[in-house]
Protein backbone atom coordinates (compact mmCIF):
# COMPACT_ATOMS: atom_id res chain seq x y z
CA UNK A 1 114.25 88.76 101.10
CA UNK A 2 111.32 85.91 100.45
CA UNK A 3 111.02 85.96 96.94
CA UNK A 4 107.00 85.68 97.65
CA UNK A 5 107.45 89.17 99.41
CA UNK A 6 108.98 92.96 97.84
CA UNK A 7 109.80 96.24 100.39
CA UNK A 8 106.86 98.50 99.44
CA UNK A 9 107.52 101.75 98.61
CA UNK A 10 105.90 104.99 100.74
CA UNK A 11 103.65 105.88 97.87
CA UNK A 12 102.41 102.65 98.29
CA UNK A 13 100.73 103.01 101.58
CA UNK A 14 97.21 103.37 102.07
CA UNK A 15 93.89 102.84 104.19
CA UNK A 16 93.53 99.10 104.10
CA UNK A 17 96.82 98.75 102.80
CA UNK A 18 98.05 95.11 104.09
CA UNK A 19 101.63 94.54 105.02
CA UNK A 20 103.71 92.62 107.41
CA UNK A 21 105.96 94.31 109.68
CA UNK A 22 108.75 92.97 111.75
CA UNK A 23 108.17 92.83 115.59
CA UNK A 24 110.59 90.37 116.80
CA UNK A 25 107.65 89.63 119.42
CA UNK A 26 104.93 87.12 119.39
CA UNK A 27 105.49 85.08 115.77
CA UNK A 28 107.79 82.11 115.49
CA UNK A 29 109.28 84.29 111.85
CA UNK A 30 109.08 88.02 113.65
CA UNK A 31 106.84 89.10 111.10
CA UNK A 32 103.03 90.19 111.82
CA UNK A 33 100.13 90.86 109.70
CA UNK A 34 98.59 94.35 109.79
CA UNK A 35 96.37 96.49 107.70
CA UNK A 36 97.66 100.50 107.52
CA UNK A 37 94.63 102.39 109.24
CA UNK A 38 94.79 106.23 110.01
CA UNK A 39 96.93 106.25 113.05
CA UNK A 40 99.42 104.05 111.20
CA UNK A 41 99.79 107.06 108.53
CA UNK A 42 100.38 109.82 110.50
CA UNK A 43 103.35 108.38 112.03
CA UNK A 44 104.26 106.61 107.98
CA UNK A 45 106.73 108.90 107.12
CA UNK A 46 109.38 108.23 109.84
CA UNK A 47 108.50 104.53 109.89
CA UNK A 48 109.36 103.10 106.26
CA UNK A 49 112.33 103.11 104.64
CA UNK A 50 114.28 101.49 107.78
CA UNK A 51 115.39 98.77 105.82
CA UNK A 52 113.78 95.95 105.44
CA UNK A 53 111.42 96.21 108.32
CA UNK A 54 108.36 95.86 106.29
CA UNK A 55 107.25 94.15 103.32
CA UNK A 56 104.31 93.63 101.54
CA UNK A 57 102.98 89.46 99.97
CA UNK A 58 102.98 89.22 96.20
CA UNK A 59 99.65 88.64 94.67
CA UNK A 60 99.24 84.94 94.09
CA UNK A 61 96.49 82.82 93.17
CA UNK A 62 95.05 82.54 96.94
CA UNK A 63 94.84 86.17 96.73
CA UNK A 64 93.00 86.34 93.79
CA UNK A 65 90.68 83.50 94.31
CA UNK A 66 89.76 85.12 98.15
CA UNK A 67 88.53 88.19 96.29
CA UNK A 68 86.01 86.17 94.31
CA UNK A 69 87.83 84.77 91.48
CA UNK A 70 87.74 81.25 90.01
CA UNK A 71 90.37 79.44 88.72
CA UNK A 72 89.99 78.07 85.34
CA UNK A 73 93.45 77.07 84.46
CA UNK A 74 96.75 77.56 83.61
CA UNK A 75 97.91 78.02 79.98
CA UNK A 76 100.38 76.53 78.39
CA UNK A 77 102.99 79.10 78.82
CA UNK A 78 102.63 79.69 82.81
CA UNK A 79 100.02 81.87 82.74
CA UNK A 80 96.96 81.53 85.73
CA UNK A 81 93.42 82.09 84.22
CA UNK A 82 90.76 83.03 86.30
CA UNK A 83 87.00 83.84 85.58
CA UNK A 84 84.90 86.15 87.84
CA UNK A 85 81.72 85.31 89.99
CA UNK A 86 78.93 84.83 86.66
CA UNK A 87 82.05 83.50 84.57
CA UNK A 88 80.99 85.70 81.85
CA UNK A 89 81.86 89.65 82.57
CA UNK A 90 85.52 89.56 82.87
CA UNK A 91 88.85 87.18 83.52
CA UNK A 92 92.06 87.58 84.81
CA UNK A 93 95.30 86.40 82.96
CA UNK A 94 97.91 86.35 85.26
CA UNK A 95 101.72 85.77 85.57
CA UNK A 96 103.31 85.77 88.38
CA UNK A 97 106.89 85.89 87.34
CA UNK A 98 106.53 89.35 86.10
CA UNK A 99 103.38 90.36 88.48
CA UNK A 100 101.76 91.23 84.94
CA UNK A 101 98.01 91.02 84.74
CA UNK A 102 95.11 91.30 81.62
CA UNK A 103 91.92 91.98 82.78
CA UNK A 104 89.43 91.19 80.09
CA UNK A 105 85.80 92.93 80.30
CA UNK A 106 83.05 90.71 78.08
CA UNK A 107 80.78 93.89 76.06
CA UNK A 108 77.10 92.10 75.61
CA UNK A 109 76.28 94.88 73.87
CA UNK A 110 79.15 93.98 71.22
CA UNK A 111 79.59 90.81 71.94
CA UNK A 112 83.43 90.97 72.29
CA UNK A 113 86.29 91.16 74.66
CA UNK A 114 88.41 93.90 75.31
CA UNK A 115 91.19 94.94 77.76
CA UNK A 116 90.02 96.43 80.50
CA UNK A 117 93.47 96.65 82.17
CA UNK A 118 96.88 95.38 80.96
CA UNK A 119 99.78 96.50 83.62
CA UNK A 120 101.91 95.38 86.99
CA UNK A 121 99.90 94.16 89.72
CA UNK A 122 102.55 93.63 92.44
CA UNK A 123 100.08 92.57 95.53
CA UNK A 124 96.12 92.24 96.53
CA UNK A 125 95.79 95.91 97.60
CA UNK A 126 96.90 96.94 94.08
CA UNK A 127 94.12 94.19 92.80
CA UNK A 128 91.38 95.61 95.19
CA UNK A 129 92.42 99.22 93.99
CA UNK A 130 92.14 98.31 90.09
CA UNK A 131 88.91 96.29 90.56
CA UNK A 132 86.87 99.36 92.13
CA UNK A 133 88.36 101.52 89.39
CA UNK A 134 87.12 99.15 87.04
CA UNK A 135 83.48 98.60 89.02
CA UNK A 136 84.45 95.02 89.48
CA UNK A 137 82.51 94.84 92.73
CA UNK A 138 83.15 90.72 94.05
């Protein structure tokens, strides 16, 4: 498999869940774009598992910057930094080589820094996920 890509596990699934699933229809590589909706989960169970019929895009930098975050730079030991919308309430630190992220929440009231979040983030569902948990509206 395309190192850029994993098989997702069935716990992974979800409403709004995106994945690519292959059709060997319509797409010069087979595989096709789709978002899990309700009708897709009801029939889930009997559908993953075949293989390697679907998989699922690792977060990359794209991903993050299309859900509002800007890129400030990358560190000097591979890491991607990224700062959200007012550049001032939280950042990402990201590493892609071990889909390990820091998100870092900025406490005016303290006037410090603190982890928000320190864990795996394999792809952008997992990203959208953690950000509502952590009110991160973008």
């Amino acid at each position: 498999m395309d190192p850029k890509y994993y098989t997702p596990e069935i716990e992974e699934f979800h409403v709004g869940f995106e994945y690519e699933y292959l059709d060997g229809l319509g797409t010069s590589s087979g595989w096709t774009k789709a978002e899990v909706d309700l009708s897709f989960l009801s029939h889930l169970e009997g559908s993953v598992g075949r293989g390697d019929d679907f998989r699922v895009k690792c977060l990359d930098r794209e991903d993050i910057e299309n859900l509002g975050w800007y890129y400030k730079s990358t560190t000097d030991v591979g890491l991607d930094y990224f700062w959200d919308v007012d550049k001032s309430e939280h950042s990402i630190i990201y590493d892609y080589k071990k889909q390990r992220a820091v998100v870092t929440v900025r406490d005016s009231n303290r006037k410090e820094d603190y982890s928000a979040f320190v864990g795996t983030i394999r792809n952008k569902s997992e990203l959208i996920k953690l950000m509502k948990q952590l009110n991160i509206i973008k």
